[in-house]
Protein backbone atom coordinates (compact mmCIF):
# COMPACT_ATOMS: atom_id res chain seq x y z
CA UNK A 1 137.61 83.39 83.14
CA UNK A 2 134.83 81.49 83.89
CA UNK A 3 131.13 81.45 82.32
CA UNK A 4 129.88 83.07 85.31
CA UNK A 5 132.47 84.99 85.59
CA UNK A 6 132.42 86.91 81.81
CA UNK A 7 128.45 87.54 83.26
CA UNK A 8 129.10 89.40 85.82
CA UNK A 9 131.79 91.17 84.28
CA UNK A 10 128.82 92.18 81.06
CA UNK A 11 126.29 93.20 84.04
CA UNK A 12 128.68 95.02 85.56
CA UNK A 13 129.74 96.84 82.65
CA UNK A 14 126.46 97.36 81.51
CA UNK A 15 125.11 98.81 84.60
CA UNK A 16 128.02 101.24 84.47
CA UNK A 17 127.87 102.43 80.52
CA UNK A 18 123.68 102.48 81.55
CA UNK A 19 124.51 104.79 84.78
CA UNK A 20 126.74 107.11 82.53
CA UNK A 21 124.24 107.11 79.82
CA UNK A 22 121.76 108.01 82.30
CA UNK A 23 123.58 110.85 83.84
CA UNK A 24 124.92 112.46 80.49
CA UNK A 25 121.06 112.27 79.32
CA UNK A 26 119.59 113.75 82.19
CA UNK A 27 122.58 116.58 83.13
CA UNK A 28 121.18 119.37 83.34
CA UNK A 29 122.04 122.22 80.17
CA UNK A 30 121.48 125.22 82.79
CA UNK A 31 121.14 125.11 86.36
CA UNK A 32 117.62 123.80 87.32
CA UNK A 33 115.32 126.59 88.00
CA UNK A 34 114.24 127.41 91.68
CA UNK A 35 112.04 125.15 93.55
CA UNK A 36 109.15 127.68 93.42
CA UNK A 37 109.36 128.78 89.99
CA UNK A 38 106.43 128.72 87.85
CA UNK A 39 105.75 125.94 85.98
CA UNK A 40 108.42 125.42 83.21
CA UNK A 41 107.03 124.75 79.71
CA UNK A 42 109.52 121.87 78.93
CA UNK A 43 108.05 118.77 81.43
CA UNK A 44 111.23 117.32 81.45
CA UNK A 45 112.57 120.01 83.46
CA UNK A 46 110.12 119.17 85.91
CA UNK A 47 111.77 115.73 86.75
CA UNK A 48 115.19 116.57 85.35
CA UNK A 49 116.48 117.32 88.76
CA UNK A 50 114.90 114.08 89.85
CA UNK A 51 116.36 111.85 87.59
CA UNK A 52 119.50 113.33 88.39
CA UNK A 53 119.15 112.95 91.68
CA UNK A 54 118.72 109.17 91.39
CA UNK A 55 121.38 109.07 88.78
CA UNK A 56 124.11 110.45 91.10
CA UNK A 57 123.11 108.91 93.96
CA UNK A 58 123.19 105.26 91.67
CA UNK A 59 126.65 106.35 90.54
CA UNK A 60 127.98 107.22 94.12
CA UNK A 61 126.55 103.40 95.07
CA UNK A 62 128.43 101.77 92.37
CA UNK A 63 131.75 103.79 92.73
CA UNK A 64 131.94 103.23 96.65
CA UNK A 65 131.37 99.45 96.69
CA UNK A 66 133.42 97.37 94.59
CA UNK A 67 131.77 94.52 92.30
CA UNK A 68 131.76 91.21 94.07
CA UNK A 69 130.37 88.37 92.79
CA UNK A 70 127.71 89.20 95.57
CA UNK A 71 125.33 90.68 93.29
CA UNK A 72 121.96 90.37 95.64
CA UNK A 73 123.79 92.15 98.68
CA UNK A 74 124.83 94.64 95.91
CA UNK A 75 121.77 95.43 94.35
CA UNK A 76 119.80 95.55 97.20
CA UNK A 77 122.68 98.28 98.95
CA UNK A 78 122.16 99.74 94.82
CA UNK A 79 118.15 99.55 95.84
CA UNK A 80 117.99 101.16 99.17
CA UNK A 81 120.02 104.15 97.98
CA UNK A 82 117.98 104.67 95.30
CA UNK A 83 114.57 104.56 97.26
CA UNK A 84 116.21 107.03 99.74
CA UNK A 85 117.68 109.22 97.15
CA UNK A 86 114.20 109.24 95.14
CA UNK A 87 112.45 109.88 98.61
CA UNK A 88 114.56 112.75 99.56
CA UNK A 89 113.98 114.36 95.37
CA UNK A 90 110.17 114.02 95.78
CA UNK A 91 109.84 115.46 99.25
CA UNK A 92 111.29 118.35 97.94
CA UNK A 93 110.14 118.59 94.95
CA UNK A 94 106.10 118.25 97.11
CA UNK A 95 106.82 121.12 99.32
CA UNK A 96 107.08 123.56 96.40
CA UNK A 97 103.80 125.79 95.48
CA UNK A 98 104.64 124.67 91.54
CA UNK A 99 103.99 120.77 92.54
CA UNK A 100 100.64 122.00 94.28
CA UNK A 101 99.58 124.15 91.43
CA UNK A 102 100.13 121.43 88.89
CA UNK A 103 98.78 118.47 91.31
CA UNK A 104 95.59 121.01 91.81
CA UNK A 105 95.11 121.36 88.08
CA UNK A 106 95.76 117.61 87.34
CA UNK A 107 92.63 116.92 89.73
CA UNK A 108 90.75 118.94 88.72
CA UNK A 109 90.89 117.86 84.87
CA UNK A 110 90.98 114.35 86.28
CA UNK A 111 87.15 115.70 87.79
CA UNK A 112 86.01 116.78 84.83
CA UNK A 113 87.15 114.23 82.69
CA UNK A 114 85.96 111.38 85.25
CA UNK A 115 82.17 113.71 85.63
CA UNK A 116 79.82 111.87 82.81
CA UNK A 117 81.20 108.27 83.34
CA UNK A 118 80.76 108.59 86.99
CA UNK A 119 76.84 109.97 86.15
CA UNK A 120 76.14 107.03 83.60
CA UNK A 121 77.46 104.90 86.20
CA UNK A 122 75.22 106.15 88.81
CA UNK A 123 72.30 106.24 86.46
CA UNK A 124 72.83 102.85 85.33
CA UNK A 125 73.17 101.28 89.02
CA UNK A 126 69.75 103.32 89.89
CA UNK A 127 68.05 101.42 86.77
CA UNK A 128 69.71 97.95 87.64
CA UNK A 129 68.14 98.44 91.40
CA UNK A 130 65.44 99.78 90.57
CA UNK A 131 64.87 96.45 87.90
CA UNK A 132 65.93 94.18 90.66
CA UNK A 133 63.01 96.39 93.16
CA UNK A 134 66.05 97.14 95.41
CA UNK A 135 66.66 101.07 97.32
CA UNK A 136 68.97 103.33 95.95
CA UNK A 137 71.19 105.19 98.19
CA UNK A 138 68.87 108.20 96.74
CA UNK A 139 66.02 106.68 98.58
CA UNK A 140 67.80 105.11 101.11
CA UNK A 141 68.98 108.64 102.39
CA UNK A 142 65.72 110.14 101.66
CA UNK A 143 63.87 107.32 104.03
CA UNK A 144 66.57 108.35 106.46
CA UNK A 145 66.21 112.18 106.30
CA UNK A 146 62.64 111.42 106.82
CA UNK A 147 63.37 108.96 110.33
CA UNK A 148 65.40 112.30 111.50
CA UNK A 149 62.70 114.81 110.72
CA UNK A 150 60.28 112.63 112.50
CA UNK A 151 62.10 112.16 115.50
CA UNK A 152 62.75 115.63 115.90
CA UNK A 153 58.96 115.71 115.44
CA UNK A 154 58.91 113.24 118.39
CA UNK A 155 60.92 114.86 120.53
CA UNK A 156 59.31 118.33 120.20
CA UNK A 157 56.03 116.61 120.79
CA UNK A 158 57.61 115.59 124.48
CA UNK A 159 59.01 118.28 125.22
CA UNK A 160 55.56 120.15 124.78
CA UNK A 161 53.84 117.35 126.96
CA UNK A 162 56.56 117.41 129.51
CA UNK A 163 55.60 121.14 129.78
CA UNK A 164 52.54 120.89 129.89
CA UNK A 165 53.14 118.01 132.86
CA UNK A 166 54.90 120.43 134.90
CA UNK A 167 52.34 123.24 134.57
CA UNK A 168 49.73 121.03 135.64
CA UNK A 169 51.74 119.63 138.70
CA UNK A 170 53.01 123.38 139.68
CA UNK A 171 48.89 124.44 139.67
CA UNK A 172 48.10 121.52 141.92
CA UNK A 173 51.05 121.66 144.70
């Protein structure tokens, strides 16, 4: 057998003994819990149905197409089916209240966490413009809740005169 050959003879087992490997890790003990459970305490059971998703669907890819030297054609078939599989896993696994609940949380933590650099950042672009004798968006908002207030100001102003135009016209006609 050729150099080349032996190769793709290693990939291919590899890729095999890795897809095995894959699916005895990842196979489930018990039956996965239902999609709107409440959130498990072990994460892995979160993405154990996932992963074994993607795991059968990468086994069914290598066990209905026969190894040809054609590895590209192969892997990209192998990459499609695994995008599609993966695709199919997380929609599910989105339209279930536990995925909101922990997505919710997640945010919210990521809010909290993100809160003082996000005001030290704010505070030290204020000091920077104000340095540099530039508007902040502070003022810059405050100059243009002022422009509002005035023209609705303006416009009260002419709707008084405009009243008071008519009265005058309907006392002389």
């Amino acid at each position: 057998m050729s150099d080349s050959g032996q190769l793709f003879e290693m990939w291919r087992k590899q890729l095999e003994e890795g897809a095995a490997a894959w699916s005895k890790t990842f196979s489930p003990q018990a039956p996965p819990a239902p999609p709107a459970a409440p959130l498990p305490s072990d994460p892995m059971s979160f993405w154990r149905p996932l992963v074994e998703q993607w795991v059968q669907a990468s086994a069914r890819a290598f066990s209905q197409t026969p190894m040809t030297p054609d590895v590209m054609s192969q892997w990209k078939q192998f990459i499609d089916q695994s995008i599609d599989a993966w695709s199919r896993a997380l929609g599910q696994v989105m339209n279930t209240e536990a995925f909101a609940q922990t997505l919710g949380r997640y945010l919210d933590q990521w809010l909290v966490t993100t809160a003082p650099m996000k005001k030290a950042a704010e505070q030290g672009i204020d000091q920077a413009l104000q340095t540099l004798n530039v508007a902040s968006r502070g003022q810059l908002t405050a100059v243009a809740r002022q422009i509002v207030e005035l023209e609705e100001r303006v416009e009260g102003i002419e709707e008084a005169v405009n009243a008071v135009l008519k009265a005058i016209q309907r006392e002389r006609a």
